[in-house]
Protein backbone atom coordinates (compact mmCIF):
# COMPACT_ATOMS: atom_id res chain seq x y z
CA UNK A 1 120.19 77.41 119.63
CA UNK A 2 118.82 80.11 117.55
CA UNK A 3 117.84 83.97 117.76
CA UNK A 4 115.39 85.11 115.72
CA UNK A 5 113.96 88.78 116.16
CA UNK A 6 110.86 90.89 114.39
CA UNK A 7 112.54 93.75 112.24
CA UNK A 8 111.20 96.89 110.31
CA UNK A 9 112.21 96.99 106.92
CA UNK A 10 111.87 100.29 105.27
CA UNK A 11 110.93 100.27 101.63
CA UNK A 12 110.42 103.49 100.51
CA UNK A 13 107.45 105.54 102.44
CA UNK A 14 106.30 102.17 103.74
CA UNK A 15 107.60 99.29 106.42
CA UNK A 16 107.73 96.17 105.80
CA UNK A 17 107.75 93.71 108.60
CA UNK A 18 109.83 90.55 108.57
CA UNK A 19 112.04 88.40 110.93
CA UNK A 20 116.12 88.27 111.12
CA UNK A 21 116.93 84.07 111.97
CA UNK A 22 120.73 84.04 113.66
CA UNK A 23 122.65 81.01 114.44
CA UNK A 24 123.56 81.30 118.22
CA UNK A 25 127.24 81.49 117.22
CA UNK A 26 129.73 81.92 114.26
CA UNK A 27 128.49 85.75 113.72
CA UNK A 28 129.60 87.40 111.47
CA UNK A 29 127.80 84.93 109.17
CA UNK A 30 126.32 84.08 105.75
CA UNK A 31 122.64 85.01 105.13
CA UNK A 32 119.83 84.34 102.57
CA UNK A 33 117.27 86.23 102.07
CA UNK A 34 113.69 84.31 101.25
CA UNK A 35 111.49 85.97 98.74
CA UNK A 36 107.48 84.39 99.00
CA UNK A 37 105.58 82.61 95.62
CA UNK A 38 102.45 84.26 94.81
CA UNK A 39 99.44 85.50 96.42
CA UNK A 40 97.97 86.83 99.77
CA UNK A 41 101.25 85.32 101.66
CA UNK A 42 103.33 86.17 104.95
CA UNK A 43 106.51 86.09 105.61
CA UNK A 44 106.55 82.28 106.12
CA UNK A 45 104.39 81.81 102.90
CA UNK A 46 101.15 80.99 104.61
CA UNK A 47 98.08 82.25 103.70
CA UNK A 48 94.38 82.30 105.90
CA UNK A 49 93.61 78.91 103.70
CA UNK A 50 96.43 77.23 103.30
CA UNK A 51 99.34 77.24 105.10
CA UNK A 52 102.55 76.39 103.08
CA UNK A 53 105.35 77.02 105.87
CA UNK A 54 107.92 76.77 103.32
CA UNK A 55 110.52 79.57 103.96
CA UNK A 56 109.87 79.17 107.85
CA UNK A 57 110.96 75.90 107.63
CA UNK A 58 113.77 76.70 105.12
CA UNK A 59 114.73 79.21 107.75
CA UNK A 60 115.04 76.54 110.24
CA UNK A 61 116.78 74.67 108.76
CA UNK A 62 119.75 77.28 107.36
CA UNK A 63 119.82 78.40 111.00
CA UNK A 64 121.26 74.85 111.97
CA UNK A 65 123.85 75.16 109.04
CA UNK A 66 124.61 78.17 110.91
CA UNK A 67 123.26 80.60 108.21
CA UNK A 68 121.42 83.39 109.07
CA UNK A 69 117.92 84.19 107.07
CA UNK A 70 115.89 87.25 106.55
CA UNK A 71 112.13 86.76 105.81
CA UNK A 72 109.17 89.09 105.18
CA UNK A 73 105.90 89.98 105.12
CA UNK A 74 104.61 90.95 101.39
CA UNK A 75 103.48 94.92 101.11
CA UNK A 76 99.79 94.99 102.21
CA UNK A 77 100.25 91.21 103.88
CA UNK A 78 100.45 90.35 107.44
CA UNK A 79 102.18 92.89 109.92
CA UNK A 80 103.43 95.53 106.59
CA UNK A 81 101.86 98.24 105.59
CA UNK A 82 100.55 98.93 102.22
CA UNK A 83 97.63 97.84 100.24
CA UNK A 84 97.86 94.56 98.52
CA UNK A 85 95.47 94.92 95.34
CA UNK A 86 97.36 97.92 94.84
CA UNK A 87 100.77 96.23 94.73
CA UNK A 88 102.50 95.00 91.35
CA UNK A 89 104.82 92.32 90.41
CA UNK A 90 107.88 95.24 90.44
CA UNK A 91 106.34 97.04 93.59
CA UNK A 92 107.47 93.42 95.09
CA UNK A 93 110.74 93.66 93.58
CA UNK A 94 111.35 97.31 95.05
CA UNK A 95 110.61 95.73 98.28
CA UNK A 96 112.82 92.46 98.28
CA UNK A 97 115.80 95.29 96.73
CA UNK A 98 114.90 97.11 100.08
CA UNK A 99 115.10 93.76 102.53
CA UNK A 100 118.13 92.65 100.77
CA UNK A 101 119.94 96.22 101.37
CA UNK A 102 118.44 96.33 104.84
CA UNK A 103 120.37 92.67 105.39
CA UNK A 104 123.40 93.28 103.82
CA UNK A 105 123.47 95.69 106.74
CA UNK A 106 122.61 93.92 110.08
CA UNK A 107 125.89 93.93 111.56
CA UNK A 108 125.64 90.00 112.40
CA UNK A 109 125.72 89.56 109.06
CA UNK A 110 128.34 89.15 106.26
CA UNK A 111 127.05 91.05 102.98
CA UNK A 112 129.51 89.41 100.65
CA UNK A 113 128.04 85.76 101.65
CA UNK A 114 124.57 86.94 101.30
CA UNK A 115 122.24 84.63 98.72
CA UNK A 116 119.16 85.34 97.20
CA UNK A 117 116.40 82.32 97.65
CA UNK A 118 113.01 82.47 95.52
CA UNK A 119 109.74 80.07 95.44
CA UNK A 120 107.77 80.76 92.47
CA UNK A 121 107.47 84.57 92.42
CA UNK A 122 109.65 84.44 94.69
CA UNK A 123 111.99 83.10 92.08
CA UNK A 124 111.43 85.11 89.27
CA UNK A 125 111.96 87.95 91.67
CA UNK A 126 115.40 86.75 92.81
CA UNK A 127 116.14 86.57 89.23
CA UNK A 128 115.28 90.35 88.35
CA UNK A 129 117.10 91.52 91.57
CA UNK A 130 120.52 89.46 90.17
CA UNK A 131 119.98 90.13 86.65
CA UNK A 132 120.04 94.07 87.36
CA UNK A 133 122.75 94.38 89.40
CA UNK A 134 121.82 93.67 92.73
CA UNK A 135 125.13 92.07 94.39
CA UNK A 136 124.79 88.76 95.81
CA UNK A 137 126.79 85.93 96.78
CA UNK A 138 124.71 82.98 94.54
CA UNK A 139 120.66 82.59 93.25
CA UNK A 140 118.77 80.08 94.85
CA UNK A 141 115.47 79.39 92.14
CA UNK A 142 112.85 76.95 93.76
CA UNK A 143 109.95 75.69 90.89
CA UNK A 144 111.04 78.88 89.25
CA UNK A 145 109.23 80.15 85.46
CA UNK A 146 111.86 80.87 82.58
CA UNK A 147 109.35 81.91 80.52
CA UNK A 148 107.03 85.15 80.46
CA UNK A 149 103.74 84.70 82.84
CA UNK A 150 101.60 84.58 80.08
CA UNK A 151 103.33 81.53 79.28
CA UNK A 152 102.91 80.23 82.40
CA UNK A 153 99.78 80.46 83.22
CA UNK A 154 98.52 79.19 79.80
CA UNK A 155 101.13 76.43 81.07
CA UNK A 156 99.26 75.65 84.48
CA UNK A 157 95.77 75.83 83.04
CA UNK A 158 96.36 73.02 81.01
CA UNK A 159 98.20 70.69 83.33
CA UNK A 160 95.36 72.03 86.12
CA UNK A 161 93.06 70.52 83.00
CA UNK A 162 94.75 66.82 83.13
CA UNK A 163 94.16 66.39 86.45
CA UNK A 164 90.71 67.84 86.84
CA UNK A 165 88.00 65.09 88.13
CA UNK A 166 84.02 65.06 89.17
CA UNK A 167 81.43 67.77 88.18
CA UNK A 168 83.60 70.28 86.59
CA UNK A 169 85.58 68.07 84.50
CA UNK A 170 81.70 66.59 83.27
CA UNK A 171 80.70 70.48 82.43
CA UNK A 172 84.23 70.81 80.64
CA UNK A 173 83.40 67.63 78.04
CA UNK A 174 79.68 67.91 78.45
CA UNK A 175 79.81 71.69 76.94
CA UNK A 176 83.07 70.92 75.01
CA UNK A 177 84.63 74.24 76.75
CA UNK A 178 87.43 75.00 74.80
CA UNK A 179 89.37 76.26 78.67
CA UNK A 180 92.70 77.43 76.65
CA UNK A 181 90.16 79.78 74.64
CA UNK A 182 88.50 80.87 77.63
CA UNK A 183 91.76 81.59 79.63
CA UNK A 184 93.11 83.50 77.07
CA UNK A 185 90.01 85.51 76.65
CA UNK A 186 90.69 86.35 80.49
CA UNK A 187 93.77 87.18 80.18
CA UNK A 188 93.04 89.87 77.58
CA UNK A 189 90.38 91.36 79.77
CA UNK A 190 93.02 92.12 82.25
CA UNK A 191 95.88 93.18 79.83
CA UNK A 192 93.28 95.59 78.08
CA UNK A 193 92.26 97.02 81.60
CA UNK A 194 93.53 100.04 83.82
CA UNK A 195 92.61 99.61 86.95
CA UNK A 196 94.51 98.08 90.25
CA UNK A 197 92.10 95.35 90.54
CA UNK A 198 89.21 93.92 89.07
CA UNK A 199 86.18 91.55 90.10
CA UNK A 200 86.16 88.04 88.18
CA UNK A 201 82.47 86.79 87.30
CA UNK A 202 81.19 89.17 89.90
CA UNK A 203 82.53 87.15 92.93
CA UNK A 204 86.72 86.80 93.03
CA UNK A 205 88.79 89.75 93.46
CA UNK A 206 91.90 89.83 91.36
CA UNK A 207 95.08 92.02 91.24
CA UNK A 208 95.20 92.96 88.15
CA UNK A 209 98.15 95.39 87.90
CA UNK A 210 100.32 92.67 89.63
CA UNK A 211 99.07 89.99 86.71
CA UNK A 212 99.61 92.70 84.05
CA UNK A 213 103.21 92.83 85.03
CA UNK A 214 103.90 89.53 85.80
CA UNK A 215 102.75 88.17 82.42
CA UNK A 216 104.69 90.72 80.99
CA UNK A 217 108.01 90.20 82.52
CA UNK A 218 110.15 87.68 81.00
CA UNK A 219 112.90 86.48 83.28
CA UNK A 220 114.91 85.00 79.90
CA UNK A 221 115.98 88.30 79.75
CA UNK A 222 117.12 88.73 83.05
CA UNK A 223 118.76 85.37 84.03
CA UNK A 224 121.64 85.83 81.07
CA UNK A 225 123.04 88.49 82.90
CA UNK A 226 122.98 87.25 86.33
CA UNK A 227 126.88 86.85 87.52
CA UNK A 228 126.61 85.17 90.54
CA UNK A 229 126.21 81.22 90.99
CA UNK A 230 122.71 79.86 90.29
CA UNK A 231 120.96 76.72 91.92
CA UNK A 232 117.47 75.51 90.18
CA UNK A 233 115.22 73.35 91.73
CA UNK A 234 111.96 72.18 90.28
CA UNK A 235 110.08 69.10 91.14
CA UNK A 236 108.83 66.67 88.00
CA UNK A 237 105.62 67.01 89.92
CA UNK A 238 105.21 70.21 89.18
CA UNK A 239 102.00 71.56 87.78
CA UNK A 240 102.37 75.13 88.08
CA UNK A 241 106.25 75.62 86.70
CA UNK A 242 106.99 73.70 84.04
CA UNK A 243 109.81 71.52 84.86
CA UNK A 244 110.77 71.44 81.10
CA UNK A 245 112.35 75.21 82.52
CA UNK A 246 115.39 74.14 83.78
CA UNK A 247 116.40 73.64 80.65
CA UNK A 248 115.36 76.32 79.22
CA UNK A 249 117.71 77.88 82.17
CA UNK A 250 120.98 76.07 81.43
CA UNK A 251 120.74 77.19 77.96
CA UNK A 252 120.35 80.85 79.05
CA UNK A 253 122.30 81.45 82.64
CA UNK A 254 126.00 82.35 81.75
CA UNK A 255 127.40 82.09 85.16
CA UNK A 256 127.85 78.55 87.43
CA UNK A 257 124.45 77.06 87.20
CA UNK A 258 123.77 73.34 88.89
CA UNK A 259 119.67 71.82 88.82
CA UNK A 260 117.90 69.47 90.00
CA UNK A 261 114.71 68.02 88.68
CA UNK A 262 113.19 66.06 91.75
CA UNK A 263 111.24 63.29 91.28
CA UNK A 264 107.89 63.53 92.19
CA UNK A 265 108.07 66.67 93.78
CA UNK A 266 105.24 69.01 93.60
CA UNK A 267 105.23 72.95 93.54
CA UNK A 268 104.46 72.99 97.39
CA UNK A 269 108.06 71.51 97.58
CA UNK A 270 106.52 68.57 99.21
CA UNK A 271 106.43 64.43 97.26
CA UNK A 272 103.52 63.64 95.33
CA UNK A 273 103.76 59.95 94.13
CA UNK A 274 100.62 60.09 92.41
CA UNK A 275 98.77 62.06 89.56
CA UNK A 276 99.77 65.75 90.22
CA UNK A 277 96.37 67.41 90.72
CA UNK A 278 95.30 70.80 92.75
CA UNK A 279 92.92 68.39 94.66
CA UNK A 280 95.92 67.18 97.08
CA UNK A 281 97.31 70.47 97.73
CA UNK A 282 95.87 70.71 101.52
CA UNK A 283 96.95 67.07 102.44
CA UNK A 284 100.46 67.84 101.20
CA UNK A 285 100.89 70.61 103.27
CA UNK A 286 100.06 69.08 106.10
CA UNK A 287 103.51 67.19 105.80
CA UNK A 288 107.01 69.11 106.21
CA UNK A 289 108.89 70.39 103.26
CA UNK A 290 110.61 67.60 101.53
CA UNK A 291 114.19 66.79 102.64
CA UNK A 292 115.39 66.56 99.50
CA UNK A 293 114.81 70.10 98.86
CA UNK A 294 116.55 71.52 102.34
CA UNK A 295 119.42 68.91 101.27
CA UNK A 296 120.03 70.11 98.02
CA UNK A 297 120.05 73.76 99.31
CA UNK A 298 122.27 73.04 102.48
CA UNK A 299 124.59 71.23 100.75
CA UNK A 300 125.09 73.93 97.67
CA UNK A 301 125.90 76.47 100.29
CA UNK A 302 127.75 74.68 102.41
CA UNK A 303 130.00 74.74 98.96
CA UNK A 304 129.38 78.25 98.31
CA UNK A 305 130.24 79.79 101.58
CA UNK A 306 133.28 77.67 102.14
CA UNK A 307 134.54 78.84 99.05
């Protein structure tokens, strides 16, 4: 049996809203707080067209380990206030500082056994919160960058490229479109600009102050000075992390770090046995999160708050 509750989180002059999972017994307990990837996403990481379900199910599942979870809605997303295309990659990290204090101080809770867990964003967020002093307990990273974002979206584009098919792929080699070029091009366009948001080709609304920060933060600076344990998981499925970054992680984090590179795991955190392409995304989250992900997590801090 579990108890989970809606909660106010303040963050500043606005409120976030999230939910507080409890074990039905064992209180005081350990906790981890779940930071969302990218994008329009609630608290559970679903989005009006695609519904990833990730940290719900995560939730679920730490909740049977008897580990309590704290989850929220992003600023300007879902039941919190605040205006999205207004919000910045370190507006997001002022408001996972605020739900991490705001846990740390739910009396069911135990804030020296409290954990930080990231999916993309998510991730590198986790990582700035550790790597500036924020105390936690350990540093959960799921298919998290090591790498500035310019990197990694330059990164994506291409693998995006690999597994492109029909009409658009044609128009690609037809034209001989040059799409590294034409990113980059894109990229500068936003760097170069002011503004909160901007309109893409007249049609898609972007955040631009959140990509402006993101592909200027570079969490190699950050995850050196992270002293808590870390656990990295990235799937060799991956199209939007590279997986190559765990690596790239061992050689930088200075405190207890353990990954895992699962096989044929995409960034969705669910199995891909084939081709990694975009065009499967909506039939793989139609299945549950994979089970080697929630075992590789349960089992770490099973470890981690025994010790």
């Amino acid at each position: 049996m579990t108890n989970e509750r809606s909660v106010i989180i303040p963050s500043g002059s606005l409120q976030l809203a999230g939910s507080l999972r409890l074990p039905e017994a064992g209180l005081p307990c350990p906790a981890v707080l779940l930071i969302p990837g990218s994008g329009q996403v609630d608290r559970d990481e679903n989005a009006p067209r695609a519904r990833l379900n990730a940290l719900h199910e995560i939730a679920v599942a730490l909740s049977e380990q008897g580990i309590a979870s704290l989850r929220f809605d992003k600023r300007g997303v879902g039941a919190s206030a605040g205006d999205y295309w207004e919000t910045g990659f370190f507006d997001h990290v002022t408001d996972a500082a605020a739900a991490l204090n705001f846990l740390k101080a739910q009396p069911e809770i135990r804030p020296d056994k409290v954990f930080l867990l990231g999916h993309s964003e998510g991730s590198l967020i986790a990582t700035r919160l550790a790597g500036t002093g924020s105390q936690v307990a350990g540093v959960i990273l799921l298919a998290g960058p090591a790498q500035n974002g310019e990197q990694v979206l330059l990164w994506q584009s291409a693998q995006v490229l690999k597994g492109m098919r029909g009409f658009n792929k044609w128009l690609i080699d037809l034209f001989h479109i040059d799409t590294r070029k034409a990113q980059q091009k894109q990229l500068d366009k936003i760097k170069r600009s002011k503004k909160d948001w901007l309109r893409i080709q007249l049609v898609a609304k972007l955040n631009a102050k959140w990509f402006r920060e993101f592909m200027a933060y570079n969490p190699a600076e950050d995850l050196p000075k992270i002293q808590a344990p870390v656990l990295a998981i990235t799937g060799t499925k991956d199209i939007q992390v590279d997986p190559a970054d765990l690596d790239r992680m061992a050689a930088l984090v200075r405190s207890e770090f353990e990954s895992h590179a699962v096989p044929d795991l995409t960034h969705l955190l669910r199995a891909e046995p084939g081709q990694p392409t975009l065009s499967t995304y909506k039939q793989q989250i139609a299945r549950p999160v994979d089970q080697r992900v929630l075992q590789l997590i349960s089992e770490w801090l099973g470890r981690k708050t025994a010790a």
